[in-house]
N, C-alpha and C. Protein backbone atom coordinates (compact mmCIF):
# COMPACT_ATOMS: atom_id res chain seq x y z
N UNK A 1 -37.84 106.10 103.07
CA UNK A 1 -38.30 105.45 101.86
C UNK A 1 -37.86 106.30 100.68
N UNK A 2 -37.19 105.56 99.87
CA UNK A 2 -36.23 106.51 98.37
C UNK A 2 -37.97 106.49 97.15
N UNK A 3 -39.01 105.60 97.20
CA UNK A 3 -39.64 105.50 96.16
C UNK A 3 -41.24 105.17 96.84
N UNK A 4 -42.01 106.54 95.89
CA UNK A 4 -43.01 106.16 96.54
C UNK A 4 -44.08 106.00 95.20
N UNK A 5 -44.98 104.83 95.67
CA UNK A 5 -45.95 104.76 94.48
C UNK A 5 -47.40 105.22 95.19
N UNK A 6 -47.69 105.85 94.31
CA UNK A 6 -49.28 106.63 94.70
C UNK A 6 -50.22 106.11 93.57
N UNK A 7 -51.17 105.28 94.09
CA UNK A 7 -52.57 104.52 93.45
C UNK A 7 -53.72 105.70 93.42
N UNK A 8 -53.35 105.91 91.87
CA UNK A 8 -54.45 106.78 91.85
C UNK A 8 -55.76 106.59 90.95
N UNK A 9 -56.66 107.20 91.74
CA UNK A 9 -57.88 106.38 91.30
C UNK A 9 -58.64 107.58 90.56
N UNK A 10 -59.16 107.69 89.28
CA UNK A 10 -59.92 109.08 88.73
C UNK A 10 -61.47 108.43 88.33
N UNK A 11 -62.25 109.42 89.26
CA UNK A 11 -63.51 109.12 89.44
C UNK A 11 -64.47 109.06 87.71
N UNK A 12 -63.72 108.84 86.75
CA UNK A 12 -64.30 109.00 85.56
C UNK A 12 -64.31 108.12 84.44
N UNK A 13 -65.20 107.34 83.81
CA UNK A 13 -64.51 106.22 83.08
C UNK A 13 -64.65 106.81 81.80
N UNK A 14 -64.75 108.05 81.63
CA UNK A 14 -64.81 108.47 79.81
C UNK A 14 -63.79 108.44 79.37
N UNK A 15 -63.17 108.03 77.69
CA UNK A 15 -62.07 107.86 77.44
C UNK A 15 -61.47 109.53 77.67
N UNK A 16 -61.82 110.31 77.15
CA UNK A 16 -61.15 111.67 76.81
C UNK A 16 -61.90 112.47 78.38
N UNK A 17 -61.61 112.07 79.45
CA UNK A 17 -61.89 112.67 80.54
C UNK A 17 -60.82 113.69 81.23
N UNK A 18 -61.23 115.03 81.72
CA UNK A 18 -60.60 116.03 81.63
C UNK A 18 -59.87 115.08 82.92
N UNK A 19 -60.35 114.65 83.36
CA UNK A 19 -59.85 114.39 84.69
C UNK A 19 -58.56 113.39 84.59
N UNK A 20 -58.83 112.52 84.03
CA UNK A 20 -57.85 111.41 83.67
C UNK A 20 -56.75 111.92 82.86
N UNK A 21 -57.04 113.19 82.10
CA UNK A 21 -55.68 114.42 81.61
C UNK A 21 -55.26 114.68 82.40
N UNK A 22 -56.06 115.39 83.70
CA UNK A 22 -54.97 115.86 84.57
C UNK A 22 -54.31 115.12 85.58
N UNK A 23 -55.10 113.79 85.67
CA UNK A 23 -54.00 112.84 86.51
C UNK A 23 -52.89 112.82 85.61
N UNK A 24 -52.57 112.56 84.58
CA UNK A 24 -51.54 112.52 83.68
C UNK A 24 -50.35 114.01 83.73
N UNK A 25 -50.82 114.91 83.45
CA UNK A 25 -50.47 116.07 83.57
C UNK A 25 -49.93 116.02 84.99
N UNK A 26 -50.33 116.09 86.06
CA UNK A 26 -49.61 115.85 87.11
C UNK A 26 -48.78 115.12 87.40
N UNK A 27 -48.80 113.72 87.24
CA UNK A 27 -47.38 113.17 87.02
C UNK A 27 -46.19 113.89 86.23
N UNK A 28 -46.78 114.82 85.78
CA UNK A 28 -45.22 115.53 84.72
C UNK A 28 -45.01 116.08 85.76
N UNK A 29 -45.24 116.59 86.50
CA UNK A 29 -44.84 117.74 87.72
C UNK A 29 -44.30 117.27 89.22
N UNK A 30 -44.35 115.92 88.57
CA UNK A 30 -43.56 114.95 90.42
C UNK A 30 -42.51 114.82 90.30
N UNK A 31 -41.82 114.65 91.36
CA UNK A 31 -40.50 114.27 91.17
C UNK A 31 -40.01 112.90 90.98
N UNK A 32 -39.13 112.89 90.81
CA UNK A 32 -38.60 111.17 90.31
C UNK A 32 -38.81 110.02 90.96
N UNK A 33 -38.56 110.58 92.06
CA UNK A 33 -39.25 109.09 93.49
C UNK A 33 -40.26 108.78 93.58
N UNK A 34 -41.41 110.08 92.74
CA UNK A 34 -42.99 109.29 92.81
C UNK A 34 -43.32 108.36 92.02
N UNK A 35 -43.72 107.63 91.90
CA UNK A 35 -44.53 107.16 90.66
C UNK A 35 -45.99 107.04 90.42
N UNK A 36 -47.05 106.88 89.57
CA UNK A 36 -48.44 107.32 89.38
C UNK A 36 -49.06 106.51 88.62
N UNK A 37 -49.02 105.51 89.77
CA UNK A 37 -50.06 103.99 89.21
C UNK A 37 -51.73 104.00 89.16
N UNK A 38 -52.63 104.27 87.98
CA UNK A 38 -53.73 104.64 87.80
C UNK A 38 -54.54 103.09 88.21
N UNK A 39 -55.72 103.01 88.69
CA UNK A 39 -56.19 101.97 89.64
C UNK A 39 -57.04 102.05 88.81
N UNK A 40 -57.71 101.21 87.92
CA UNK A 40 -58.94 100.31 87.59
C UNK A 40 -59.94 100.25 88.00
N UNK A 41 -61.16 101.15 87.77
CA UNK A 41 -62.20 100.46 88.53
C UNK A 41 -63.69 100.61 87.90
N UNK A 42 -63.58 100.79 86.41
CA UNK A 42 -64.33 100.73 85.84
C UNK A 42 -64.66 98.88 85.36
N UNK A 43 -63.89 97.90 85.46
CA UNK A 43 -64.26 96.59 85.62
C UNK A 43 -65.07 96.21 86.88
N UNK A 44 -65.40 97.06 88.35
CA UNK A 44 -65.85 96.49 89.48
C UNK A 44 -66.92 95.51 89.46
N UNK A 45 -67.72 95.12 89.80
CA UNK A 45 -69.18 94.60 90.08
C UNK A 45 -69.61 95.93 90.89
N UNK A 46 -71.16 95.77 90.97
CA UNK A 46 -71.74 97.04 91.86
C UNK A 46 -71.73 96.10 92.97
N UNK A 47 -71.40 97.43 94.05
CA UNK A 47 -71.22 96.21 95.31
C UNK A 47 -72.22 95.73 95.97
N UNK A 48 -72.09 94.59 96.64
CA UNK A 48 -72.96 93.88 97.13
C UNK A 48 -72.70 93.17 98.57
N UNK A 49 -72.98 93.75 99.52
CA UNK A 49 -72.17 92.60 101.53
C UNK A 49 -72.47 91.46 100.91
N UNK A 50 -73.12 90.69 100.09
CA UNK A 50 -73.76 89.37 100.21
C UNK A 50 -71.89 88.80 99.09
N UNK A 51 -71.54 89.79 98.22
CA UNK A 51 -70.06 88.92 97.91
C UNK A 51 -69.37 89.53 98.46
N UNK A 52 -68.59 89.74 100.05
CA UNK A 52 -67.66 90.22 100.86
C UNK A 52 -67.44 88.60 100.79
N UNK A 53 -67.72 87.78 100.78
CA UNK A 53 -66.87 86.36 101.48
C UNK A 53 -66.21 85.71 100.46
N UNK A 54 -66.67 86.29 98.90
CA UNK A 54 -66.15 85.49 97.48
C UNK A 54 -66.16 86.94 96.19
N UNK A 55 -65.20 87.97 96.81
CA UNK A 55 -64.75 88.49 96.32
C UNK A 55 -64.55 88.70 94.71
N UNK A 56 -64.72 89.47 93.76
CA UNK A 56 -64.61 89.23 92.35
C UNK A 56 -62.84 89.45 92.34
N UNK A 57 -62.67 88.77 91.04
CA UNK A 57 -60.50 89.04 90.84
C UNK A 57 -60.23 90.26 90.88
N UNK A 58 -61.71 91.40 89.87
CA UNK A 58 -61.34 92.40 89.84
C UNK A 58 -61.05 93.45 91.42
N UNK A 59 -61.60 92.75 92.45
CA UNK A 59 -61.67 93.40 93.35
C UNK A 59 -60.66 93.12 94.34
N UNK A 60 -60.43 92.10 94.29
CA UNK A 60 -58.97 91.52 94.92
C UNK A 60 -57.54 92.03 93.96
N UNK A 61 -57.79 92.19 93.24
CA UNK A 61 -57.27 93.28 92.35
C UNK A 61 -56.87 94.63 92.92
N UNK A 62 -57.85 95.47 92.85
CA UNK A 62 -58.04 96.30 93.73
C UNK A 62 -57.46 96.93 95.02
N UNK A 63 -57.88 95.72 95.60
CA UNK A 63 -57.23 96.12 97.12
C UNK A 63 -55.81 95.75 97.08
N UNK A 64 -55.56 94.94 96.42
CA UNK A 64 -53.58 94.84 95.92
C UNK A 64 -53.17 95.73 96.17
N UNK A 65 -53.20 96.47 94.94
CA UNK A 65 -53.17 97.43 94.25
C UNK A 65 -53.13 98.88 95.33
N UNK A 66 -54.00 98.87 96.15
CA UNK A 66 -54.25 99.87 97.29
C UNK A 66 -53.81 99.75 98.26
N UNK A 67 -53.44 98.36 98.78
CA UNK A 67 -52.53 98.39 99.87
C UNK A 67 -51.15 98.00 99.70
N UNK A 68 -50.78 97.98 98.53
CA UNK A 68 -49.05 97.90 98.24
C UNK A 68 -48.69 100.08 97.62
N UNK A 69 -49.93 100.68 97.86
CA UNK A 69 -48.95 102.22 97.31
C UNK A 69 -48.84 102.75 98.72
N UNK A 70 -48.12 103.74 98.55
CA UNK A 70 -47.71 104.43 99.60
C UNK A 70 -48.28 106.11 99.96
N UNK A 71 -49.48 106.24 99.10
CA UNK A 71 -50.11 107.16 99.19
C UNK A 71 -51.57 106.98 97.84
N UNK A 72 -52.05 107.68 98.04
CA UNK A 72 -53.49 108.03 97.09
C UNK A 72 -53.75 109.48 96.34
N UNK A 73 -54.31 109.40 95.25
CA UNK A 73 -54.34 110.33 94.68
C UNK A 73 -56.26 110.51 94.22
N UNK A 74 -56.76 111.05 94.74
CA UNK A 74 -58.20 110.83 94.15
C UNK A 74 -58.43 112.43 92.91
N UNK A 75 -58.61 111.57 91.96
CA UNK A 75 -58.95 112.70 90.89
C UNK A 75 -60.68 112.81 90.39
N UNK A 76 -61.37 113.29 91.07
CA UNK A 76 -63.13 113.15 90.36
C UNK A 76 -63.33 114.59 89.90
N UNK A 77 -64.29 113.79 88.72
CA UNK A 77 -65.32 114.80 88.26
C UNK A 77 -66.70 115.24 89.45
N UNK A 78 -67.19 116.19 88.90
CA UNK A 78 -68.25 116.43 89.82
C UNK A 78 -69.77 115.86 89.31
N UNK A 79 -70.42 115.19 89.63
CA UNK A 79 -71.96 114.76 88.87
C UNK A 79 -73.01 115.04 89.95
N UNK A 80 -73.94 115.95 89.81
CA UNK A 80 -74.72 116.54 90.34
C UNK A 80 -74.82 116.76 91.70
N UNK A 81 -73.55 117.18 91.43
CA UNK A 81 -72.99 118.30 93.23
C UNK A 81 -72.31 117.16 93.79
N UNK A 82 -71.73 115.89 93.83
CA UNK A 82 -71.23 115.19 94.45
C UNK A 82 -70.10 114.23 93.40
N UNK A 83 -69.51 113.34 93.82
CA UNK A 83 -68.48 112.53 93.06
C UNK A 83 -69.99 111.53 92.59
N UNK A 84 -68.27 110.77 91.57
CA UNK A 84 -69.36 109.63 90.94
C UNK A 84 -69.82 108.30 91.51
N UNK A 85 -70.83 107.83 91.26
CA UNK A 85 -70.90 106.59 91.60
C UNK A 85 -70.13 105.29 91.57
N UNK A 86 -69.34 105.45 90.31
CA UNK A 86 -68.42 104.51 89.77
C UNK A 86 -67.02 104.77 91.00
N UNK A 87 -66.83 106.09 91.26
CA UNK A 87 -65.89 106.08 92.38
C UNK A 87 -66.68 105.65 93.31
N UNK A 88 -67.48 105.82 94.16
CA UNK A 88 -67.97 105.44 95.63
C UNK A 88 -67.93 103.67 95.43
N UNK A 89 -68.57 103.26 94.52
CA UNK A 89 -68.33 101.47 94.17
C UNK A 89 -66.90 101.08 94.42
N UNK A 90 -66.07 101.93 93.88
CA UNK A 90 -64.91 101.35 94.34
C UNK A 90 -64.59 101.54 95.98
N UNK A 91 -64.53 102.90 96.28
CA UNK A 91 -64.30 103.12 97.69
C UNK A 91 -64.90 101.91 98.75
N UNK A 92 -66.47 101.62 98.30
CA UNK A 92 -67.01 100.49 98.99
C UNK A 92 -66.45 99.16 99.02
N UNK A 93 -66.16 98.78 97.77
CA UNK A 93 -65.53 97.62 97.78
C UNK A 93 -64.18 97.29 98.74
N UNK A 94 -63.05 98.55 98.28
CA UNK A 94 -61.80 98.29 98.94
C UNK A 94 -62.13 98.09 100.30
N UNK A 95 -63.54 98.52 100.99
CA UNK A 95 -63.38 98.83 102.44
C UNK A 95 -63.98 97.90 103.31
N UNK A 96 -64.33 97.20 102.22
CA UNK A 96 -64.81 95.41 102.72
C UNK A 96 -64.48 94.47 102.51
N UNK A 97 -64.96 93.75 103.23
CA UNK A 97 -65.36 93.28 104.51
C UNK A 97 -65.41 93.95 105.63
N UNK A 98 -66.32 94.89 106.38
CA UNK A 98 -66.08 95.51 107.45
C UNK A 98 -65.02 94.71 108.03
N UNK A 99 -63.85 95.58 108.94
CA UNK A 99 -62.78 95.89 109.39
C UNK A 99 -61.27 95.04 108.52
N UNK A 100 -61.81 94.85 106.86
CA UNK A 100 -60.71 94.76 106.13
C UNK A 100 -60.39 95.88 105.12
N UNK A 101 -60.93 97.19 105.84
CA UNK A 101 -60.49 98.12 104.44
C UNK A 101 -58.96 97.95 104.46
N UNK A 102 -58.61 98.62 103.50
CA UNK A 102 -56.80 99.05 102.58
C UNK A 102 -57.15 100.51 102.54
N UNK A 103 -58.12 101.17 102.62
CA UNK A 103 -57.84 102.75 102.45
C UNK A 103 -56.94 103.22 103.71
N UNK A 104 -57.10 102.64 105.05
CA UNK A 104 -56.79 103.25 106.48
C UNK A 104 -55.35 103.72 106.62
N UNK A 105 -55.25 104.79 106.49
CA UNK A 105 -53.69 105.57 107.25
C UNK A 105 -53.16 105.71 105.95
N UNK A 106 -53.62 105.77 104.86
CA UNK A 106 -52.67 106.06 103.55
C UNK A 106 -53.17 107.45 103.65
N UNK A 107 -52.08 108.26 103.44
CA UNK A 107 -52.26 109.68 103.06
C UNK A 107 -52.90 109.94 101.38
N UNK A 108 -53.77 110.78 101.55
CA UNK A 108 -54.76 111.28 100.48
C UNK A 108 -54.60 112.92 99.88
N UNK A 109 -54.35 113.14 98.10
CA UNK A 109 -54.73 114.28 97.81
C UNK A 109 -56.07 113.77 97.11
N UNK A 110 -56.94 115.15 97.08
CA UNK A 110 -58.38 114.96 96.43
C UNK A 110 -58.20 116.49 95.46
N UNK A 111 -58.57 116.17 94.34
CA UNK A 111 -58.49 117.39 93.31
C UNK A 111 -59.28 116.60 92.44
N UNK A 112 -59.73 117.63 91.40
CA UNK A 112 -60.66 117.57 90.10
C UNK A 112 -60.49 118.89 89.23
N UNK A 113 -61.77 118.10 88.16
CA UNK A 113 -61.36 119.58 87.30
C UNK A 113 -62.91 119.53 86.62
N UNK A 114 -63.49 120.23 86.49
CA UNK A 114 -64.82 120.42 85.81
C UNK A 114 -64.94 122.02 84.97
N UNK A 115 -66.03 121.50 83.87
CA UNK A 115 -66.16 122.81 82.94
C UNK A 115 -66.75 124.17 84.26
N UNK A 116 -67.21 123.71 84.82
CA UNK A 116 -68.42 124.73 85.83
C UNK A 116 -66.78 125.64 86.40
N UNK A 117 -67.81 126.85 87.15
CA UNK A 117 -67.24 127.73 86.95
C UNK A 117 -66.78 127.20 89.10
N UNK A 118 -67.11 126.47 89.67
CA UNK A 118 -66.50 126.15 90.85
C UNK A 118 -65.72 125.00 91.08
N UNK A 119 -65.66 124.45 89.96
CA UNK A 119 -64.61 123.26 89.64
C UNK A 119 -65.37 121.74 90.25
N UNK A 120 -64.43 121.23 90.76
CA UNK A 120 -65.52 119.93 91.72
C UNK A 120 -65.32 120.21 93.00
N UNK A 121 -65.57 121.37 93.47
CA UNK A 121 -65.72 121.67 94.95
C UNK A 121 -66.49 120.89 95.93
N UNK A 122 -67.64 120.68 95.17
CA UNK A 122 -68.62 120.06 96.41
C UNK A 122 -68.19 118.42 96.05
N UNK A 123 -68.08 118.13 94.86
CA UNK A 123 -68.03 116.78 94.85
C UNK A 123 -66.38 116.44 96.13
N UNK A 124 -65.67 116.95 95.95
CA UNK A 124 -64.28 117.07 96.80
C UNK A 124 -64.59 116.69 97.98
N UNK A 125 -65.61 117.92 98.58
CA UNK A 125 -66.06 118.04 100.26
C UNK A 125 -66.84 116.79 100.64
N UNK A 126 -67.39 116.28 99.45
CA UNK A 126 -68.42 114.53 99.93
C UNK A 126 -67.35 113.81 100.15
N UNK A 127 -66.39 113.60 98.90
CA UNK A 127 -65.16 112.44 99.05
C UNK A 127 -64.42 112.49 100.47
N UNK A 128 -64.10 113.79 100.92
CA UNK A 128 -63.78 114.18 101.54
C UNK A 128 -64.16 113.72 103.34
N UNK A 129 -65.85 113.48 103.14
CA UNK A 129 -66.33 113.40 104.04
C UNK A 129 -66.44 111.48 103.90
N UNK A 130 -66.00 110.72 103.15
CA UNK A 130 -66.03 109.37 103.27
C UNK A 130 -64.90 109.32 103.42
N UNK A 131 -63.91 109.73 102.72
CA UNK A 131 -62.23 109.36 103.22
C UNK A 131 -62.62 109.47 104.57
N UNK A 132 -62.44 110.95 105.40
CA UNK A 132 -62.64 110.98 106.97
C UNK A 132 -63.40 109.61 107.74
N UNK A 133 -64.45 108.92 107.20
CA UNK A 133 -64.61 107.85 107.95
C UNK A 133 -63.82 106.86 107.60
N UNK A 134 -63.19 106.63 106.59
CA UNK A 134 -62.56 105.46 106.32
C UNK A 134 -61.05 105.96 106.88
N UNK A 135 -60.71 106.81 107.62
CA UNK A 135 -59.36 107.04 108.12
C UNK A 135 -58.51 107.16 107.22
N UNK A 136 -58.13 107.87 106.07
CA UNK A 136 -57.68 108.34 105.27
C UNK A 136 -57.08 109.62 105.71
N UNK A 137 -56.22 110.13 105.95
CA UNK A 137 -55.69 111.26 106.38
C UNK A 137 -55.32 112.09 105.03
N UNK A 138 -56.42 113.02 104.65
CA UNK A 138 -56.22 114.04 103.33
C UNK A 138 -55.69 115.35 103.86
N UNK A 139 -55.06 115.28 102.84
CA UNK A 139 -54.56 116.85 102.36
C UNK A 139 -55.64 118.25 102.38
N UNK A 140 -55.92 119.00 103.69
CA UNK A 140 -56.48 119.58 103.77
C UNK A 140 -56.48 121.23 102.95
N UNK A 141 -54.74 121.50 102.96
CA UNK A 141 -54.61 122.77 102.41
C UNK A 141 -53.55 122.78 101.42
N UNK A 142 -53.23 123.20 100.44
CA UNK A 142 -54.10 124.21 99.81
C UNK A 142 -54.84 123.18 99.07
N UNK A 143 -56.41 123.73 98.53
CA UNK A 143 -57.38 123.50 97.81
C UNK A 143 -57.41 123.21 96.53
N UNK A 144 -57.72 122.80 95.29
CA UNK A 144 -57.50 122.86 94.25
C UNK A 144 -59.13 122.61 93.25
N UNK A 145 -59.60 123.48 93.32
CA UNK A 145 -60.88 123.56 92.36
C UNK A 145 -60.73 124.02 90.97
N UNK A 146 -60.27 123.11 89.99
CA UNK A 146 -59.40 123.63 88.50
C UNK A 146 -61.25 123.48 87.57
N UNK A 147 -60.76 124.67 87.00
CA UNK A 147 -62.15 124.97 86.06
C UNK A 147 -61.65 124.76 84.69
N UNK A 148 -62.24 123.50 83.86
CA UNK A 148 -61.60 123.38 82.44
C UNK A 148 -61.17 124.61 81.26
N UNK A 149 -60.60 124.84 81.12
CA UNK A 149 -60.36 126.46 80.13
C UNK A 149 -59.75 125.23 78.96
N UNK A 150 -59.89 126.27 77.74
CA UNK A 150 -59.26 125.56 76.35
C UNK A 150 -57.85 125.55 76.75
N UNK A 151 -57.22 126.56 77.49
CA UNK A 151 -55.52 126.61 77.78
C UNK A 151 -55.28 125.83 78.47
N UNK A 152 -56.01 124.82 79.30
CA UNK A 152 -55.52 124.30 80.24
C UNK A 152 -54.75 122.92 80.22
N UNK A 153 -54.70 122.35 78.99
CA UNK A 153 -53.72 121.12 78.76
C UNK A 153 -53.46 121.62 77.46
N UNK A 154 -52.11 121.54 77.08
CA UNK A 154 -51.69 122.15 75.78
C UNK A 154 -51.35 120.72 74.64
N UNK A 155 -51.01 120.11 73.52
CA UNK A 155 -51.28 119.56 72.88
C UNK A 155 -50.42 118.15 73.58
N UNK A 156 -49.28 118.05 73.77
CA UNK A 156 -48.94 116.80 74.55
C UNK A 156 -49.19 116.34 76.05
N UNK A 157 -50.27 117.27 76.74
CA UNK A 157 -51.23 116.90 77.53
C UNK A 157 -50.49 117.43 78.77
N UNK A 158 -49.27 118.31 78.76
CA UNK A 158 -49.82 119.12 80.16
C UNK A 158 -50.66 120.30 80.24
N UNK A 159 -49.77 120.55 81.37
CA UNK A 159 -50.52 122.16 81.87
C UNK A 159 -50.30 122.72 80.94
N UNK A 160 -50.97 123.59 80.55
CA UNK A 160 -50.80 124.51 79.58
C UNK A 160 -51.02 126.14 79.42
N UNK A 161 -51.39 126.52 80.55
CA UNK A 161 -51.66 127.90 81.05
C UNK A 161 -50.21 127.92 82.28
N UNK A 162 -49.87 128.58 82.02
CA UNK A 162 -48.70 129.23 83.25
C UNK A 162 -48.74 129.11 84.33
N UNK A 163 -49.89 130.13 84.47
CA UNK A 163 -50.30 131.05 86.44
C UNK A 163 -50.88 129.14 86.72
N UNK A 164 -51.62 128.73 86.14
CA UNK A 164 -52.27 126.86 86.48
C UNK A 164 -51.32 126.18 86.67
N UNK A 165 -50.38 125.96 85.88
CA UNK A 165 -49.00 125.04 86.17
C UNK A 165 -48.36 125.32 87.81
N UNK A 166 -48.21 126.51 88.12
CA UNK A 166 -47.34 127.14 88.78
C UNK A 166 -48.32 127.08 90.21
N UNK A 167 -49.65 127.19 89.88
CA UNK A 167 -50.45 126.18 91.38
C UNK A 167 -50.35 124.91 91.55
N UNK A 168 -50.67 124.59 90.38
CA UNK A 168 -50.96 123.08 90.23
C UNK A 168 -49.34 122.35 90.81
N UNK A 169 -48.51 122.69 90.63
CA UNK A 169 -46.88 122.62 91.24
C UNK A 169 -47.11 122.84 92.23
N UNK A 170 -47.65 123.82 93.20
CA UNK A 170 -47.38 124.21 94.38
C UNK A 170 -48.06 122.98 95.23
N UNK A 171 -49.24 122.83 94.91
CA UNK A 171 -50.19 121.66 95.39
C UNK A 171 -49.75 120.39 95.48
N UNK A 172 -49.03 120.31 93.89
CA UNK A 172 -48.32 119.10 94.27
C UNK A 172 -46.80 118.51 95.14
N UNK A 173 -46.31 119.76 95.08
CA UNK A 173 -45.64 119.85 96.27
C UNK A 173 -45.67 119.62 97.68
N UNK A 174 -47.24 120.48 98.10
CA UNK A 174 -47.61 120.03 99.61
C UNK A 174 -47.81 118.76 99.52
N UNK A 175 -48.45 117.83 98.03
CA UNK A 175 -48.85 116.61 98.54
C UNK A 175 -47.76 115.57 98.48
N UNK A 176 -46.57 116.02 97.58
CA UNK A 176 -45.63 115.19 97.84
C UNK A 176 -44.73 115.14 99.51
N UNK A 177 -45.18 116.66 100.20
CA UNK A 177 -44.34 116.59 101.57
C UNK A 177 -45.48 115.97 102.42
N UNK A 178 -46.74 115.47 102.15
CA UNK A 178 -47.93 114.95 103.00
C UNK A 178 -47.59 113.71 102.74
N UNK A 179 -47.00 113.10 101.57
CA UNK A 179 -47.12 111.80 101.59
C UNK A 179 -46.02 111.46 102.51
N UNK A 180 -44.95 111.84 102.25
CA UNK A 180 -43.54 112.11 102.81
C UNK A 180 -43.72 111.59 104.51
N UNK A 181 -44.35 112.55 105.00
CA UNK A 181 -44.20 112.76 106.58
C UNK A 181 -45.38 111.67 106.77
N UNK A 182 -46.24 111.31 105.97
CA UNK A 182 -46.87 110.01 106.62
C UNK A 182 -46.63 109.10 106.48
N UNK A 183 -45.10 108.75 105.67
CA UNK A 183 -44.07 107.61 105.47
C UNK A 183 -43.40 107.42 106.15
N UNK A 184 -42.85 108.34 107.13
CA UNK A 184 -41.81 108.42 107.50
C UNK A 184 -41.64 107.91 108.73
């Protein structure tokens, strides 16, 4: 496969969200064959089994959208030790109708970025622990717990600290050879 599109979904609907910078910021750092289609999901309904049979557009939407990329990118903030709700609504939705999810066998990176001084670690390890049931095969190593600093996106919105760029590259590297070998 010469072109891969990665549906990425950032657990945050604030306009000026650190997180939704650094999905951006990371796309500067892919290579040309990726591309970094941001997924919608602040329109959802809260979910409900009782509409699995009459679906909202926005949600058929959605799962389009998730089962035409060729990998995933999950970007969350952390909200009181775990991801957000507004992400898990989506995760739920795509994954119904029991045995119609679109998450299954797409390769997954999970990263964030929070002011706190451990980044979104724990929120990571929850997502982490629902991808694993939904058969999502994530990117286990290396880790990426980015702690907001004023240096850390410089005025046209990348990286903006050095030694950060130069991980944040490395990471995205493993996840471009993870998406790679689960394409292949």
């Amino acid at each position: 496969m010469s072109q891969f599109k990665i549906a990425v979904v950032i657990g945050s609907l604030r306009k000026d969200s650190f997180n939704r910078k650094l999905a951006l910021a990371l796309a500067h750092l892919a290579p040309p064959e990726f591309t970094f289609e941001h997924v919608e999901i602040g329109d959802l309904p809260l979910y409900n089994q009782d509409d699995d049979g009459n679906q909202a557009a926005s949600v058929k939407r959605l799962k389009t959208e998730i089962s035409a990329a060729q990998g995933l990118l999950f970007i969350t903030p952390e909200y009181n030790r775990s991801f957000p709700g507004v992400l898990k609504n989506a995760i739920d939705h795509a994954s119904r109708p029991y045995g119609q999810s679109v998450w299954g066998g797409k390769p997954a990176g999970v990263i964030g970025v929070s002011v706190g001084a451990i980044g979104t670690a724990l929120a990571q390890q929850h997502l982490r622990n629902v991808l694993a049931y939904l058969d999502v095969p994530t990117l286990g190593q290396p880790e990426a717990f980015i702690q907001n600093k004023d240096d850390l996106f410089d005025d046209k919105g990348h990286i903006g600290n050095e030694s950060t760029k130069q991980f944040l590259q490395a990471w995205l590297d493993k996840y471009v050879a993870w998406v790679k070998t689960h394409n292949a």
